[in-house]
C-alpha atoms as a PDB file:
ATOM      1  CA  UNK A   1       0.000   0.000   0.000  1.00  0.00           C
ATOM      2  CA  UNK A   2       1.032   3.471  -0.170  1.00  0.00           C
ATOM      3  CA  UNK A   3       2.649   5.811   1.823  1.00  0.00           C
ATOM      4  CA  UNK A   4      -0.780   7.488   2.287  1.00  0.00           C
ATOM      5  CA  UNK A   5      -2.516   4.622   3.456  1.00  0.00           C
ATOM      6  CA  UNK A   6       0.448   4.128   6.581  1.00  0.00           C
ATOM      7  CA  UNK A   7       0.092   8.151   7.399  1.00  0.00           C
ATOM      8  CA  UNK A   8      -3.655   8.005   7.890  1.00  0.00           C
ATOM      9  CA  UNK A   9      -3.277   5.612   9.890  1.00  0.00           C
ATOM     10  CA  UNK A  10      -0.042   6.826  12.273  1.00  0.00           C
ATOM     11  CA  UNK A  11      -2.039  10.347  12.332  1.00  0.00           C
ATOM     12  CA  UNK A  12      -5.176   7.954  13.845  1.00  0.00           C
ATOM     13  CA  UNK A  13      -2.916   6.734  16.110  1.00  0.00           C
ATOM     14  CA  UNK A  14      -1.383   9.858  17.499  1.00  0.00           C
ATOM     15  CA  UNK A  15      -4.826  11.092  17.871  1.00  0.00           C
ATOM     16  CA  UNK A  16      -6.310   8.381  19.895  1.00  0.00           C
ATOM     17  CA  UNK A  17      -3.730   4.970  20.323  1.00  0.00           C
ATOM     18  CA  UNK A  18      -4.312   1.505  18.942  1.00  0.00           C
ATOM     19  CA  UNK A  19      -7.860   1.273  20.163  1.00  0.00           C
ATOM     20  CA  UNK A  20      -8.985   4.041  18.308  1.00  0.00           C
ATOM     21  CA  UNK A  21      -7.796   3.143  14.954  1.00  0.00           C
ATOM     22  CA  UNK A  22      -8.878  -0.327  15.895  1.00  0.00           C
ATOM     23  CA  UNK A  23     -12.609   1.090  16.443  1.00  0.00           C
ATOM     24  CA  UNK A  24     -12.377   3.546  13.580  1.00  0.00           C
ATOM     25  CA  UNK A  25     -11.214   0.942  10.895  1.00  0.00           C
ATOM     26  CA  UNK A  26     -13.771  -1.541  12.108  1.00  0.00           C
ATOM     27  CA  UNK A  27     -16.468   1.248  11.360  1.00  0.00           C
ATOM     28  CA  UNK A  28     -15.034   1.845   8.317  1.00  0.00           C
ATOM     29  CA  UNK A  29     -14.598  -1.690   7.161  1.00  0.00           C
ATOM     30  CA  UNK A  30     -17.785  -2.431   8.486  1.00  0.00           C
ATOM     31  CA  UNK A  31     -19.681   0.541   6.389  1.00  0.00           C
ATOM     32  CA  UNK A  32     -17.854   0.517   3.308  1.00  0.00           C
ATOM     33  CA  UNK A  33     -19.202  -3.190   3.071  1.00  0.00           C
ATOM     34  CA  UNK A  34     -23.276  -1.711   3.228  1.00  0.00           C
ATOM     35  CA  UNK A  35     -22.370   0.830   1.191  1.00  0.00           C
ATOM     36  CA  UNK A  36     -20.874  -1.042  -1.476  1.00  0.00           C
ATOM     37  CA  UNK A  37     -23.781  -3.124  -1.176  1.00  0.00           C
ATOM     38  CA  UNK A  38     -26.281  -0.577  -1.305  1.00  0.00           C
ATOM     39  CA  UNK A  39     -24.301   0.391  -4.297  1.00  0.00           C
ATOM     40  CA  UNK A  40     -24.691  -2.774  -5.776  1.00  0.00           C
ATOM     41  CA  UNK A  41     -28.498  -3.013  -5.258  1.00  0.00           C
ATOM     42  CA  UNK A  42     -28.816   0.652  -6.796  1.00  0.00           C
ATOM     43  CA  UNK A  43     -27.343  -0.124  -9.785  1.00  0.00           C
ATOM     44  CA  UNK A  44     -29.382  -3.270  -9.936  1.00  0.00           C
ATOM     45  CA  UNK A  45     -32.187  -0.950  -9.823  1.00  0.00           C
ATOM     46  CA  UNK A  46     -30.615   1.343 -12.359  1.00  0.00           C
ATOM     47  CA  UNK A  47     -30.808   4.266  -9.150  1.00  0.00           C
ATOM     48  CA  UNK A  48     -28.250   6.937 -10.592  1.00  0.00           C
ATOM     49  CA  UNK A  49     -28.758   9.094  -7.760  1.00  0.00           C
ATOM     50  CA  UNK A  50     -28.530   6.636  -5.135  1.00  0.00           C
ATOM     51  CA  UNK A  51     -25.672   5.232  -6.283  1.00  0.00           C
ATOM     52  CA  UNK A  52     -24.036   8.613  -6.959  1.00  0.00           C
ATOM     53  CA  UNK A  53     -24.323   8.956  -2.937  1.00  0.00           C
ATOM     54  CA  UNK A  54     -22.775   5.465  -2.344  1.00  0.00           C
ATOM     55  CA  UNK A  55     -19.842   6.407  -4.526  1.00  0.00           C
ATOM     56  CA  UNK A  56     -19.357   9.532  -2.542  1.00  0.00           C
ATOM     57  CA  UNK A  57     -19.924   8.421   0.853  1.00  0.00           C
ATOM     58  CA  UNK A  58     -17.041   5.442   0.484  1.00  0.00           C
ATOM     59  CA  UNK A  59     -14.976   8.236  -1.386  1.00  0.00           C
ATOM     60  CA  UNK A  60     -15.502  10.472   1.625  1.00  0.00           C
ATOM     61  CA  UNK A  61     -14.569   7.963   4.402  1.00  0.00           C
ATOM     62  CA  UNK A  62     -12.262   6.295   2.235  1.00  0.00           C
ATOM     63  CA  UNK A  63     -10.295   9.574   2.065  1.00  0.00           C
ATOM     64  CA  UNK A  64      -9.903   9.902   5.850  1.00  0.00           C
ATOM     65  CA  UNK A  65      -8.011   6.637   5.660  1.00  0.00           C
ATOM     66  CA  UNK A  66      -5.476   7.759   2.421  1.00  0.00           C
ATOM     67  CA  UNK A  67      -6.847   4.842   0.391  1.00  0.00           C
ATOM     68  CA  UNK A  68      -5.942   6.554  -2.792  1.00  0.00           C
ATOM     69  CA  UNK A  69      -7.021   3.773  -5.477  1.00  0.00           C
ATOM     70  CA  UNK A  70      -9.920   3.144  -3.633  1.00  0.00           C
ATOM     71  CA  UNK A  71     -10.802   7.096  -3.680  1.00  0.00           C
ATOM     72  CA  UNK A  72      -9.841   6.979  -7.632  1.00  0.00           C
ATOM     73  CA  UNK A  73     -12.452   4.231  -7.943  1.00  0.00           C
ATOM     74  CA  UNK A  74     -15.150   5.744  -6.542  1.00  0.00           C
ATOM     75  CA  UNK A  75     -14.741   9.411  -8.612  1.00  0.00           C
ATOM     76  CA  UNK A  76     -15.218   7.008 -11.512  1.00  0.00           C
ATOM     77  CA  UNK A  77     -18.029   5.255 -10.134  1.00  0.00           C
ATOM     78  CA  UNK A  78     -19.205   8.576  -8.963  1.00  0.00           C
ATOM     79  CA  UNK A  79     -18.865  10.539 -12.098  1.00  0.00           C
ATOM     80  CA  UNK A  80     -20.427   7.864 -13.775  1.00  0.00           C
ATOM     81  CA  UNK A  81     -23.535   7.257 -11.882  1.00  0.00           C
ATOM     82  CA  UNK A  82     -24.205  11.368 -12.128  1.00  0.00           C
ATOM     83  CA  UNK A  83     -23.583  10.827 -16.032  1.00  0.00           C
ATOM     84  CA  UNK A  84     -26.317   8.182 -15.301  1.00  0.00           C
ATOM     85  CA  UNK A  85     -23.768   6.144 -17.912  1.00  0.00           C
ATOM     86  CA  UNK A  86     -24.405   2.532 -15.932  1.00  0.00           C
ATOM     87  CA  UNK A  87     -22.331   0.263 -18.167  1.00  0.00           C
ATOM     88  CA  UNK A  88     -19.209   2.664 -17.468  1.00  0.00           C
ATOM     89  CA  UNK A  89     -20.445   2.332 -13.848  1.00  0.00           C
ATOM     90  CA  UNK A  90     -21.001  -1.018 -13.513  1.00  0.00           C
ATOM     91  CA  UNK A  91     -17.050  -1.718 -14.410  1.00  0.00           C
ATOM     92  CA  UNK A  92     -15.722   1.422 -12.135  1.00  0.00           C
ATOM     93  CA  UNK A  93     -18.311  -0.078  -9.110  1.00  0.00           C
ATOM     94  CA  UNK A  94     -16.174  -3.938  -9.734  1.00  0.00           C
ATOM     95  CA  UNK A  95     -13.329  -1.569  -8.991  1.00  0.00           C
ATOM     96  CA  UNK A  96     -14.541   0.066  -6.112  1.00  0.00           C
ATOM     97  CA  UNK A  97     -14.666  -3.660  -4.753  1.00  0.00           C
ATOM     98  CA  UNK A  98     -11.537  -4.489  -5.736  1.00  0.00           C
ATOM     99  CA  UNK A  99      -9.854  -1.993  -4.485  1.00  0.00           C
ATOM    100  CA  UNK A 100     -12.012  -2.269  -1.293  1.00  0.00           C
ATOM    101  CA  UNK A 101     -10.777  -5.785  -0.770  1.00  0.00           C
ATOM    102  CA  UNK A 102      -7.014  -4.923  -1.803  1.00  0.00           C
ATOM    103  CA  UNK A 103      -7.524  -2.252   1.437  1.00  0.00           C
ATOM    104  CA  UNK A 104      -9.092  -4.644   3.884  1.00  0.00           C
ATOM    105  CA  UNK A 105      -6.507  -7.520   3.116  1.00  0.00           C
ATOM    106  CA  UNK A 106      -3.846  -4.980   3.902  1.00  0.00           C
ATOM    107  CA  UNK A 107      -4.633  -3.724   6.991  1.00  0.00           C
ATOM    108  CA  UNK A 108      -6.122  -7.589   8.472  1.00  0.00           C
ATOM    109  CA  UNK A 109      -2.403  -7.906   7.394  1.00  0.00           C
ATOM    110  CA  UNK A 110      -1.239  -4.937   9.502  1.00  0.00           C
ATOM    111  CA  UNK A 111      -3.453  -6.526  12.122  1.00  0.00           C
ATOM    112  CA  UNK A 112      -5.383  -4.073  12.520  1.00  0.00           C
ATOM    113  CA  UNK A 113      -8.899  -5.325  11.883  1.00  0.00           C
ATOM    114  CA  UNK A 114     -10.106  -8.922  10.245  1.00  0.00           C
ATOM    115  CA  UNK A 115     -11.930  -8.226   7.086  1.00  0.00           C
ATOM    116  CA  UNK A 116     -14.245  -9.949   4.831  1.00  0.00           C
ATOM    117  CA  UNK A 117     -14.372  -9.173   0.944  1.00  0.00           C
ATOM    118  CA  UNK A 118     -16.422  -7.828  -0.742  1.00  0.00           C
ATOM    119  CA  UNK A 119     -16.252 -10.348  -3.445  1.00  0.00           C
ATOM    120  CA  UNK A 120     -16.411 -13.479  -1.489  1.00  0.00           C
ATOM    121  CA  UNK A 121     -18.544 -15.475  -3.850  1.00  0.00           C
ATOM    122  CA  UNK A 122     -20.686 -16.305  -0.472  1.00  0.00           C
ATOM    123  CA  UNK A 123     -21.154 -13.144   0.935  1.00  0.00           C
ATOM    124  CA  UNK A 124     -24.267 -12.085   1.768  1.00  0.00           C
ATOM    125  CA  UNK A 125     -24.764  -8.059   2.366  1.00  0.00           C
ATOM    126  CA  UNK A 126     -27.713  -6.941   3.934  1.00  0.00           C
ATOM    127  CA  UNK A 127     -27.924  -3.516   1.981  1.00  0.00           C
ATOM    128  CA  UNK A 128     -30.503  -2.711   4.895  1.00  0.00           C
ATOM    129  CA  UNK A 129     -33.823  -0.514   4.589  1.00  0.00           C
ATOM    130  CA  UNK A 130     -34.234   1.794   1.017  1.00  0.00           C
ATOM    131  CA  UNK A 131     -32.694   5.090   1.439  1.00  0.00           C
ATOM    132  CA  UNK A 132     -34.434   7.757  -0.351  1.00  0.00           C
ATOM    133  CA  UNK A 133     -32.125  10.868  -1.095  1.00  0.00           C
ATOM    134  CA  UNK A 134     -29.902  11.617   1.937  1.00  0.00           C
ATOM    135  CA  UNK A 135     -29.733  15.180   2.840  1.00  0.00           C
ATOM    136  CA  UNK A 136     -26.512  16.764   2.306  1.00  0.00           C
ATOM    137  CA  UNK A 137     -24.397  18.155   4.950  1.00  0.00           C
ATOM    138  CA  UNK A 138     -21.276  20.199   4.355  1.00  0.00           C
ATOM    139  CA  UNK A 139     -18.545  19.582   6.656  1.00  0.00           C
ATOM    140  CA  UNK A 140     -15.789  22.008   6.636  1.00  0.00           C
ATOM    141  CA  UNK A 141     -12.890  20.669   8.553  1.00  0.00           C
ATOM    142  CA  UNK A 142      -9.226  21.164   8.562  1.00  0.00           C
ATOM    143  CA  UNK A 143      -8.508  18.053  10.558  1.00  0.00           C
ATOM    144  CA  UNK A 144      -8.498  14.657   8.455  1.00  0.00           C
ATOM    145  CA  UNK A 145      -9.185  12.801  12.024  1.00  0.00           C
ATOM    146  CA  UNK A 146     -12.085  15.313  12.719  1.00  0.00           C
ATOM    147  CA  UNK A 147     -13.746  14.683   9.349  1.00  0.00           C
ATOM    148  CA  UNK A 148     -13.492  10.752   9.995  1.00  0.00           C
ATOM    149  CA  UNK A 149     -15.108  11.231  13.237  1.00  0.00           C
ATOM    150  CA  UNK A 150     -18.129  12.548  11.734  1.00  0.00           C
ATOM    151  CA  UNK A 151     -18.116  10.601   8.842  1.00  0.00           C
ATOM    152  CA  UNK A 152     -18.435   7.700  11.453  1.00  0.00           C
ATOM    153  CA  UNK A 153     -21.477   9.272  13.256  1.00  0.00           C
ATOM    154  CA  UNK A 154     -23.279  10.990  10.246  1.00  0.00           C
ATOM    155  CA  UNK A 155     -21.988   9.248   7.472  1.00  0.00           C
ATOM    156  CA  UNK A 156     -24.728   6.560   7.950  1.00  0.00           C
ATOM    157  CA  UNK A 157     -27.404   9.219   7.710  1.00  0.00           C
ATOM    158  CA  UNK A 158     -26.632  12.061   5.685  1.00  0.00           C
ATOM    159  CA  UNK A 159     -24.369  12.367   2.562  1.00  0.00           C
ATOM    160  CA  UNK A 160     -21.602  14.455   3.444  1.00  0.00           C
ATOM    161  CA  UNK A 161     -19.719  17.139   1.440  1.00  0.00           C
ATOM    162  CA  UNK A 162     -16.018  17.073   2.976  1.00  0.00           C
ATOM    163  CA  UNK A 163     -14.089  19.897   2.308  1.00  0.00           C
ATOM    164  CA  UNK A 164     -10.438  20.620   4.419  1.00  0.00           C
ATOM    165  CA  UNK A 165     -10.596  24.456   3.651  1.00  0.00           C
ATOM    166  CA  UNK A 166     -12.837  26.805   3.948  1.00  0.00           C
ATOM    167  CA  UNK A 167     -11.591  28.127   0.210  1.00  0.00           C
ATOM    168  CA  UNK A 168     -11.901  24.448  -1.306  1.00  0.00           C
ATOM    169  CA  UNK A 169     -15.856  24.492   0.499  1.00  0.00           C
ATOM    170  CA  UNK A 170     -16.485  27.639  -1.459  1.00  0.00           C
ATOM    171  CA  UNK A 171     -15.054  26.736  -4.857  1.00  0.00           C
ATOM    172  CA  UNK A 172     -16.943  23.445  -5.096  1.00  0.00           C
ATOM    173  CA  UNK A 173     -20.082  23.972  -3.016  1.00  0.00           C
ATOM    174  CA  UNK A 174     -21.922  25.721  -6.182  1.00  0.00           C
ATOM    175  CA  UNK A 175     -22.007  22.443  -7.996  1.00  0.00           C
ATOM    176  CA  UNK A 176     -23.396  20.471  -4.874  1.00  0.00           C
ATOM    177  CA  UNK A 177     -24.952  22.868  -2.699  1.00  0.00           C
ATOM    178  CA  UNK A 178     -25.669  21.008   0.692  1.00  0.00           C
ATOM    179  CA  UNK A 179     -28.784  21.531   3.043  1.00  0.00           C
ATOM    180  CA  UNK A 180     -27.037  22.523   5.850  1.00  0.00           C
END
């Protein structure tokens, strides 16, 4: 993995110790798996939109975490399901899962946290309840461990807009303007 991938995590663990980047990847690991099957069952039910917001909320936490390929992956599927092109996103959401498992395996290797792919022919994802469109929240935060934080306790709910500046919030809000 990359350099990025090991900084994330030693920032995590200056922050809070072992237990906290245990907790924190768990989360993640634990999330990314709904989303990506929520993500599968919206393009199964050709759901641009829906799968636009699954894209973005496992670029978001994904992000936090330095998982660069991963993040790559899911501006593809992302851009994609906003195109509402869902052959192009059908092949960059089979690389959202790759890359997804390529991250897990690495850091179950790291021992930080077991992890179970996303591919596993026997893997059975409860996507959970239908979400209709999440509201938007934009979360202006300098701190990457800050913005994981809250990804972890509102990422679930709302979509959220991550921006580290307050200049980057303002250049790219127009395009997405949140709710709140």
């Amino acid at each position: 993995m990359r350099d990025s991938e090991r900084a994330a995590l030693a920032r995590l663990n200056d922050f809070g110790g072992d237990q906290l980047v245990r907790e924190l990847v768990g989360l993640y690991l634990d999330q990314t798996s709904e989303r990506i099957a929520t993500a599968h069952n919206a393009l199964g039910q050709r759901d641009s939109a829906m799968l636009a917001a699954s894209a973005h909320a496992i670029r978001s936490s994904s992000a936090q975490l330095g998982a660069q390929d991963l993040v790559s992956a899911c501006e593809s599927l992302e851009a994609s399901a906003e195109s509402r092109d869902l052959a192009r996103a059908a092949e960059a959401l089979r690389q959202v899962s790759d890359a997804f498992d390529a991250f897990g395996a690495w850091l179950t290797e790291l021992g930080v946290h077991d992890h179970v792919p996303v591919n596993e022919p026997n893997r059975v994802a409860d996507p959970g309840p239908p979400i209709d469109r999440p509201v938007t929240i934009a979360v202006v935060e300098d701190n990457a461990d800050n913005r994981l934080l809250i990804d972890a306790i509102l990422g679930e709910t709302y979509r959220l807009d991550e921006y580290a500046t307050g200049t980057e919030a303002l250049q790219r809000m127009p395009a997405h303007p949140p709710a709140l």
